[in-house]
Protein backbone atom coordinates (compact mmCIF):
# COMPACT_ATOMS: atom_id res chain seq x y z
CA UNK A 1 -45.87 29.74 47.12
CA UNK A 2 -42.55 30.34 45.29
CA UNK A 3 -39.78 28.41 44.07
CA UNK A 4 -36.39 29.23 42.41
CA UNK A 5 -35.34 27.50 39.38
CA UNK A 6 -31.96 27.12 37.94
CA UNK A 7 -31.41 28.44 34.31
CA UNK A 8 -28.67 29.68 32.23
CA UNK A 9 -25.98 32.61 32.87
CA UNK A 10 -26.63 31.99 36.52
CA UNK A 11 -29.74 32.92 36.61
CA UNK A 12 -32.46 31.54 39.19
CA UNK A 13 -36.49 32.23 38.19
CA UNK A 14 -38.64 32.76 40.46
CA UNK A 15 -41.98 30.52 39.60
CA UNK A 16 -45.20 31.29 41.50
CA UNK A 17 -47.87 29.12 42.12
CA UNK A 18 -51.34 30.30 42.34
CA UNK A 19 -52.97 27.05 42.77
CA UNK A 20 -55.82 25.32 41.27
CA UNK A 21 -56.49 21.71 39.70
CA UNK A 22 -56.54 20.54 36.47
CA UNK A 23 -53.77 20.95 33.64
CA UNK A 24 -51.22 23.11 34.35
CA UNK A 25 -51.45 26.50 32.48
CA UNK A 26 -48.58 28.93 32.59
CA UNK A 27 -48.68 32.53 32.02
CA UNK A 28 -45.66 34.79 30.88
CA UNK A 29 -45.42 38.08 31.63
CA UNK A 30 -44.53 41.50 29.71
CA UNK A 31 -41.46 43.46 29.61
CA UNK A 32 -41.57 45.36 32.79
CA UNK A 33 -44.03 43.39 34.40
CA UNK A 34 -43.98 39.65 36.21
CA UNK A 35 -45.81 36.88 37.07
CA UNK A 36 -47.67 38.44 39.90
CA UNK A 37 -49.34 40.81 37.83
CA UNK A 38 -51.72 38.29 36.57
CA UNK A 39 -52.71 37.07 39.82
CA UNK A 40 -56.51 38.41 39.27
CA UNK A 41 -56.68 36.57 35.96
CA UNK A 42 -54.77 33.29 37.93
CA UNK A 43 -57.64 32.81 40.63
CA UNK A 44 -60.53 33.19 38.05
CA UNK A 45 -59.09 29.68 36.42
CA UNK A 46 -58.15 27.76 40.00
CA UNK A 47 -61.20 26.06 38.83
CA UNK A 48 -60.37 24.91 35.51
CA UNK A 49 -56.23 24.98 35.74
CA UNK A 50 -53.30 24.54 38.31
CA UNK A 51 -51.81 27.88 37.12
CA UNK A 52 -48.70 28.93 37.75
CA UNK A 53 -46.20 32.23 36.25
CA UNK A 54 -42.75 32.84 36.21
CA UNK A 55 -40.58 36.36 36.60
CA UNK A 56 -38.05 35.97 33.93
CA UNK A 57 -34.22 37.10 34.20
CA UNK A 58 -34.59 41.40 35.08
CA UNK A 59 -37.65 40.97 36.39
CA UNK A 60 -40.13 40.78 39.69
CA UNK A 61 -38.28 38.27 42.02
CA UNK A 62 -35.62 36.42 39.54
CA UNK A 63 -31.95 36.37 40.18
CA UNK A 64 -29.52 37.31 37.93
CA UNK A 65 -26.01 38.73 37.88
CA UNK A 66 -24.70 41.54 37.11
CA UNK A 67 -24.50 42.39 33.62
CA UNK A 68 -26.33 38.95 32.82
CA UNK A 69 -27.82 39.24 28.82
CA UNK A 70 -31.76 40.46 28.40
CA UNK A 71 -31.67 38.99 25.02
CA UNK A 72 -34.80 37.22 24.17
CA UNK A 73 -33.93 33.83 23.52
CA UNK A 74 -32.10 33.69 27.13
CA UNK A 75 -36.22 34.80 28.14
CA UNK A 76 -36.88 31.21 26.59
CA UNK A 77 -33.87 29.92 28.20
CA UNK A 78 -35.24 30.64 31.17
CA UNK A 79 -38.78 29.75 30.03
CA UNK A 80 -37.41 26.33 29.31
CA UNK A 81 -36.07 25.90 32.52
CA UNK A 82 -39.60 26.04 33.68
CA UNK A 83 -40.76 23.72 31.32
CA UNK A 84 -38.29 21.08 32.23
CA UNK A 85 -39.31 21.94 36.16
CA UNK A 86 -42.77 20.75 35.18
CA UNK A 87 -42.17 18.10 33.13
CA UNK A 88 -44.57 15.66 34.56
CA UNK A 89 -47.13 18.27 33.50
CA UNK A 90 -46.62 18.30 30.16
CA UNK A 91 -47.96 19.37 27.70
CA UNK A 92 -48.35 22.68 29.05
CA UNK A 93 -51.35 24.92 28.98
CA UNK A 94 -50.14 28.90 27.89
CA UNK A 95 -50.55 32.26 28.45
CA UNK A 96 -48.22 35.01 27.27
CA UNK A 97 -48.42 39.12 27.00
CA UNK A 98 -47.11 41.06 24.90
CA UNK A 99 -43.15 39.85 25.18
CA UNK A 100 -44.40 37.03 27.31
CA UNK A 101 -46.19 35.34 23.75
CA UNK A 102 -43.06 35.71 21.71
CA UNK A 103 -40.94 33.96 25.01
CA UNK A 104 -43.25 31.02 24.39
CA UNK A 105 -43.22 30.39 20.88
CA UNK A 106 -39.47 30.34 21.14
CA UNK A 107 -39.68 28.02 24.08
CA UNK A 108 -42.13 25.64 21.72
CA UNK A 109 -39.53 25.99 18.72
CA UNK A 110 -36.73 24.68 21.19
CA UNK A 111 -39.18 22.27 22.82
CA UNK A 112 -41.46 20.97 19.65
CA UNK A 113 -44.73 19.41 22.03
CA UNK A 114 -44.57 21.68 25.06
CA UNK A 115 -47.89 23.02 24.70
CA UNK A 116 -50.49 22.34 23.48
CA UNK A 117 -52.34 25.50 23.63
CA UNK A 118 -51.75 28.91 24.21
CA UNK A 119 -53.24 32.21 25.14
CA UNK A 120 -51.42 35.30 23.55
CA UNK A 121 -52.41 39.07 23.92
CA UNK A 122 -49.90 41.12 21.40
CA UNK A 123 -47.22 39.16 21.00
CA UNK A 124 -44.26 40.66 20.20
CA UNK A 125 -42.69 39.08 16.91
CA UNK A 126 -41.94 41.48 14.43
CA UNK A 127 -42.32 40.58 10.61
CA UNK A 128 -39.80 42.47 8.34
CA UNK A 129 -41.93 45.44 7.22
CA UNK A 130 -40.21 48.06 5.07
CA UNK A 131 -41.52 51.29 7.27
CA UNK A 132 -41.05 49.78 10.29
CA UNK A 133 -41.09 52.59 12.87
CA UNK A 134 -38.01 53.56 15.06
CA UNK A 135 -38.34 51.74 18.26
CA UNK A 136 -38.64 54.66 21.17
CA UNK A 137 -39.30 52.22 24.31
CA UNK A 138 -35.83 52.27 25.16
CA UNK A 139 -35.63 55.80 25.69
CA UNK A 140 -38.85 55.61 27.42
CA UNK A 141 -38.03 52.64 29.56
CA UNK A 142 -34.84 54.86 30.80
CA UNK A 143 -37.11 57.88 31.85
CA UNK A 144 -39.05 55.69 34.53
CA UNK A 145 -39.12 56.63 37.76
CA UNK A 146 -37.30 54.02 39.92
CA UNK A 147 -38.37 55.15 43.41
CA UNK A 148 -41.34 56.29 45.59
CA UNK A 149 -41.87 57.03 49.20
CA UNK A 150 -44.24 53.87 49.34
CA UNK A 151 -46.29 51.77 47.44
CA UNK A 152 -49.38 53.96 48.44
CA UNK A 153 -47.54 56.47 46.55
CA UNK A 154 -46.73 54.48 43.63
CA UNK A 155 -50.14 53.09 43.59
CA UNK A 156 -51.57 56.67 43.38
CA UNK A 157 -49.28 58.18 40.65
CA UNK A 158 -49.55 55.34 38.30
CA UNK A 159 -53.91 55.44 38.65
CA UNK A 160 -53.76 58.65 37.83
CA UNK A 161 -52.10 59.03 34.48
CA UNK A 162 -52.13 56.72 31.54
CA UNK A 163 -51.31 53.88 30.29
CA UNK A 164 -52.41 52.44 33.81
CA UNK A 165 -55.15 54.95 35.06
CA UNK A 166 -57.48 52.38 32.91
CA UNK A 167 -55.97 49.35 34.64
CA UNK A 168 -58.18 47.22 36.86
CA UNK A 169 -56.93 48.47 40.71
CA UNK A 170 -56.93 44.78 41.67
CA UNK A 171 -54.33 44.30 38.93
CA UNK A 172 -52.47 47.52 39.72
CA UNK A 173 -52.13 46.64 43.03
CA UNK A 174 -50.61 43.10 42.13
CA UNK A 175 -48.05 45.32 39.80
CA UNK A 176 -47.09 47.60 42.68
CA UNK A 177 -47.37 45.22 45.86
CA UNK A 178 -45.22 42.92 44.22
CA UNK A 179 -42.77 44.92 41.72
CA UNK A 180 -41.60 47.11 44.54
CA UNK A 181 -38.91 46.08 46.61
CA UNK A 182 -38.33 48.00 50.34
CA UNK A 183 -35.24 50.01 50.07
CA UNK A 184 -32.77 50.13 53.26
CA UNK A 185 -32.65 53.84 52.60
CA UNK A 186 -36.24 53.97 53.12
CA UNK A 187 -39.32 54.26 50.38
CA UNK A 188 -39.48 51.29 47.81
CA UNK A 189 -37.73 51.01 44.29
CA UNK A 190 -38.56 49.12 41.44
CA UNK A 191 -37.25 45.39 41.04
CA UNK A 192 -37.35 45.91 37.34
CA UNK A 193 -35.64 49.41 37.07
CA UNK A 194 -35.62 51.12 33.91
CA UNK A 195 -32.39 50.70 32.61
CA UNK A 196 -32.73 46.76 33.03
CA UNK A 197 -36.36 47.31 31.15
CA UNK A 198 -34.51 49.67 28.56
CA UNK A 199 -32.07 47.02 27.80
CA UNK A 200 -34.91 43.95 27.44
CA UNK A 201 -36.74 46.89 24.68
CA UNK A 202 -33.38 47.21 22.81
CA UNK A 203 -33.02 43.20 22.58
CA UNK A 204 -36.11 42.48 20.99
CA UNK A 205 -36.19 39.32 18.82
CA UNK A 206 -35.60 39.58 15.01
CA UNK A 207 -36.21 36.38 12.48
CA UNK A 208 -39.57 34.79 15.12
CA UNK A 209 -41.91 35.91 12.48
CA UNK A 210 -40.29 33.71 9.38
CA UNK A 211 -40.54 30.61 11.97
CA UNK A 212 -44.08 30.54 13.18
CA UNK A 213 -45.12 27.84 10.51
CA UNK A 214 -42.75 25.63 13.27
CA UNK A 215 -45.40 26.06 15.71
CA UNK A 216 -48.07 23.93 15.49
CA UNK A 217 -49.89 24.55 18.53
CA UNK A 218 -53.08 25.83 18.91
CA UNK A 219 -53.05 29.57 19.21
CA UNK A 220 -55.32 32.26 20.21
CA UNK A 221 -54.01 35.52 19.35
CA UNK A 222 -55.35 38.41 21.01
CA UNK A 223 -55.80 41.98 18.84
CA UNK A 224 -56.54 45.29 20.93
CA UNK A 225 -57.80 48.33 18.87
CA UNK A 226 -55.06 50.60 20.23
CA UNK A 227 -53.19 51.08 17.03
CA UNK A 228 -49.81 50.66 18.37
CA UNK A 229 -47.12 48.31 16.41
CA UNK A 230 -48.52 44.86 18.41
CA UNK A 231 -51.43 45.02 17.15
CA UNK A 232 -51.07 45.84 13.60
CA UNK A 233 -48.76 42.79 13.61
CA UNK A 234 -51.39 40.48 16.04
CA UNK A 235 -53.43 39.30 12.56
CA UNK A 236 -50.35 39.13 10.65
CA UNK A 237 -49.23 36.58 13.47
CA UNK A 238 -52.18 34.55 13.82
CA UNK A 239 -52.44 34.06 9.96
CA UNK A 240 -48.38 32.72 10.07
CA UNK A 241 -49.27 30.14 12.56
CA UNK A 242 -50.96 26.74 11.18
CA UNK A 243 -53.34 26.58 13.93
CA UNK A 244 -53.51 30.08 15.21
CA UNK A 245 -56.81 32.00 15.02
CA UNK A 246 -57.47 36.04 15.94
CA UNK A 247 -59.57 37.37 18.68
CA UNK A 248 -60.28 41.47 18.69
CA UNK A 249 -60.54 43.38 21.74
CA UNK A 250 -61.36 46.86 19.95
CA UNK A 251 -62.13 48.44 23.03
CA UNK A 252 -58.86 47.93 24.89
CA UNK A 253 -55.21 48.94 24.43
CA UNK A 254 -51.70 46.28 24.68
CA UNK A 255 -52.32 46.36 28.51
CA UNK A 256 -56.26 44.60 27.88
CA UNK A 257 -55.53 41.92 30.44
CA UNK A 258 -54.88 44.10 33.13
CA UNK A 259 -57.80 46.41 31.86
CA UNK A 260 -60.39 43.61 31.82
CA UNK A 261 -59.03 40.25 34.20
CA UNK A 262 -62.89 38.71 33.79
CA UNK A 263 -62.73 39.26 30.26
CA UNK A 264 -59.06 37.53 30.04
CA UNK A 265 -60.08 34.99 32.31
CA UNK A 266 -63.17 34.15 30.33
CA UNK A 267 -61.39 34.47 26.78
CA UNK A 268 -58.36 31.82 27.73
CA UNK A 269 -60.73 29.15 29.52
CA UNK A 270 -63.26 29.55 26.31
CA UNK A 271 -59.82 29.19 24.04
CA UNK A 272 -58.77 26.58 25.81
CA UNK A 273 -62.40 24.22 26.16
C-alpha cells in the first residue's frame, strides 16, 4: 500500500508500506534508487517493525514539478513531511543508504527527537578534506541509459555487468519492477532518469559533517571495504556522532544492502535490540 504526502515546492512523496508490527522503522533510499528497493530487507523485519520507505522528490513514484530543486535539504524537507505523517509513531526507528543516511541526520537536526535509532550504510556527509577528489557521478549519472524494450531486458543488462551483477536478484528485481515506468511509445523508461540523478550528484550537501555532534541518536554506521569516498569517510562519521558506533562489511561494496538483504536485515534488528 501507498500513500502520497504533501511536502514542499509542490512536491507529493510517495510512502510505501510494507507492513509489520512493532515500532515503526523507516528506511531512505539512495540517489537513484527508492523505497522499493529495500523491499527484501523490509519483509525480513515485519516481525520486529511496521516498516515503511519513502521515494523522495526525482525519484521512484514521487511527484514533483518541473524544474523542482534536488538540493539535499529539500530531501529532508520531504523526509520531514514523512515524519510529521507519522507522528503518532514517534520516535522513529531508521534506516538510510548511502544519500538516504545523510537525508536523515538532516531531518533529526530539523526535528531534534525524531529517532531514536538509526541504521546507516555509507552515508554521504562529506568532511572538508584538503584532496578531496573531483566528484565524476554527475557525468556518470548523465551517461545512463534511460530506456529498454522491457524490464526483462533491463533486468538482464544490469545482472550482467557491475556494480549490480553482485546484487541479490530479489533486490534487482525490486529496482527494476518498480523503477521502470511503461512508456506509451512502448518499452519502459526510467522514473529516475539520469539527468534528474545527475542533478541530485551535483547538489550534494556541504557543512553536515561540522554538525553531527547535534545528533544524539544512536547510530550504527555501516563501512564496506570498497575503497570508494563513502567509506573512507563512514569511520570518520561514526567517530563525529556522540552515540554513533562503526560496523565493517569488508567484503561488500556501497551497494552491501542490496548485495546481502539477510545480512542487512540481521545487522539493523541486532543494532536496533
Amino acid at each position: 500500500m501507498s500513500t502520497f504526502i504533501d511536502s514542499t515546492d509542490g512536491v507529493r512523496v510517495a510512502l510505501h508500506d510494507f507492513g509489520g508490527t512493532g515500532p515503526t522503522l523507516v528506511i531512505v533510499h539512495a540517489t537513484g534508487f527508492h523505497g522499493w528497493c529495500y523491499q527484501p530487507i523490509a519483509r525480513r523485519l515485519t516481525d520486529r517493525f511496521h516498516v515503511v520507505a519513502p521515494d523522495l522528490r526525482g525519484h521512484g513514484d514521487s511527484e514533483y514539478p518541473s524544474g523542482t530543486s534536488m538540493d539535499w535539504w529539500k530531501m529532508a524537507a520531504d523526509l520531514s513531511a514523512v515524519v510529521g505523517h507519522l507522528a503518532a509513531d514517534l520516535p522513529l526507528r531508521a534506516v538510510g543508504h548511502s544519500m538516504g543516511g545523510a537525508a536523515i541526520l538532516m531531518t533529526e537536526l530539523l526535528h531534534p527527537g525524531a529517532f531514536s535509532e538509526a541504521w546507516m550504510f555509507e552515508p554521504i556527509v562529506i568532511p572538508d578534506l584538503p584532496d578531496k577528489p573531483p566528484n565524476t557521478m554527475p557525468d556518470n549519472a548523465r551517461r545512463r541509459r534511460n530506456r529498454f524494450e522491457s524490464r526483462d531486458e533491463a533486468f538482464e543488462r544490469y545482472s550482467s555487468r557491475p556494480p549490480f551483477s553482485g546484487v541479490d536478484p530479489e533486490a534487482l528485481h525490486a529496482y527494476v519492477d518498480h523503477g521502470f515506468a511503461d512508456d506509451p511509445d512502448g518499452g519502459v523508461v526510467l522514473k529516475c532518469p539520469g539527468e534528474i540523478e545527475a542533478r541530485v550528484f551535483e547538489s550534494t550537501v556541504t557543512g553536515l559533517f561540522r554538525r553531527l555532534g547535534e545528533v544524539h541518536t544512536a547510530i550504527t554506521v555501516v563501512q564496506s571495504g570498497d575503497g570508494g569516498m563513502p567509506a573512507s569517510v563512514a569511520p570518520l562519521v561514526a567517530d563525529a556522532l556522540p552515540n554513533g558506533q562503526l560496523s565493517k562489511w569488508s567484503d561488500r561494496s556501497h551497494f552491501g544492502p542490496f548485495e546481502d538483504p539477510e545480512r542487512a536485515a540481521s545487522s539493523i534488528a541486532e543494532s536496533m535490540g
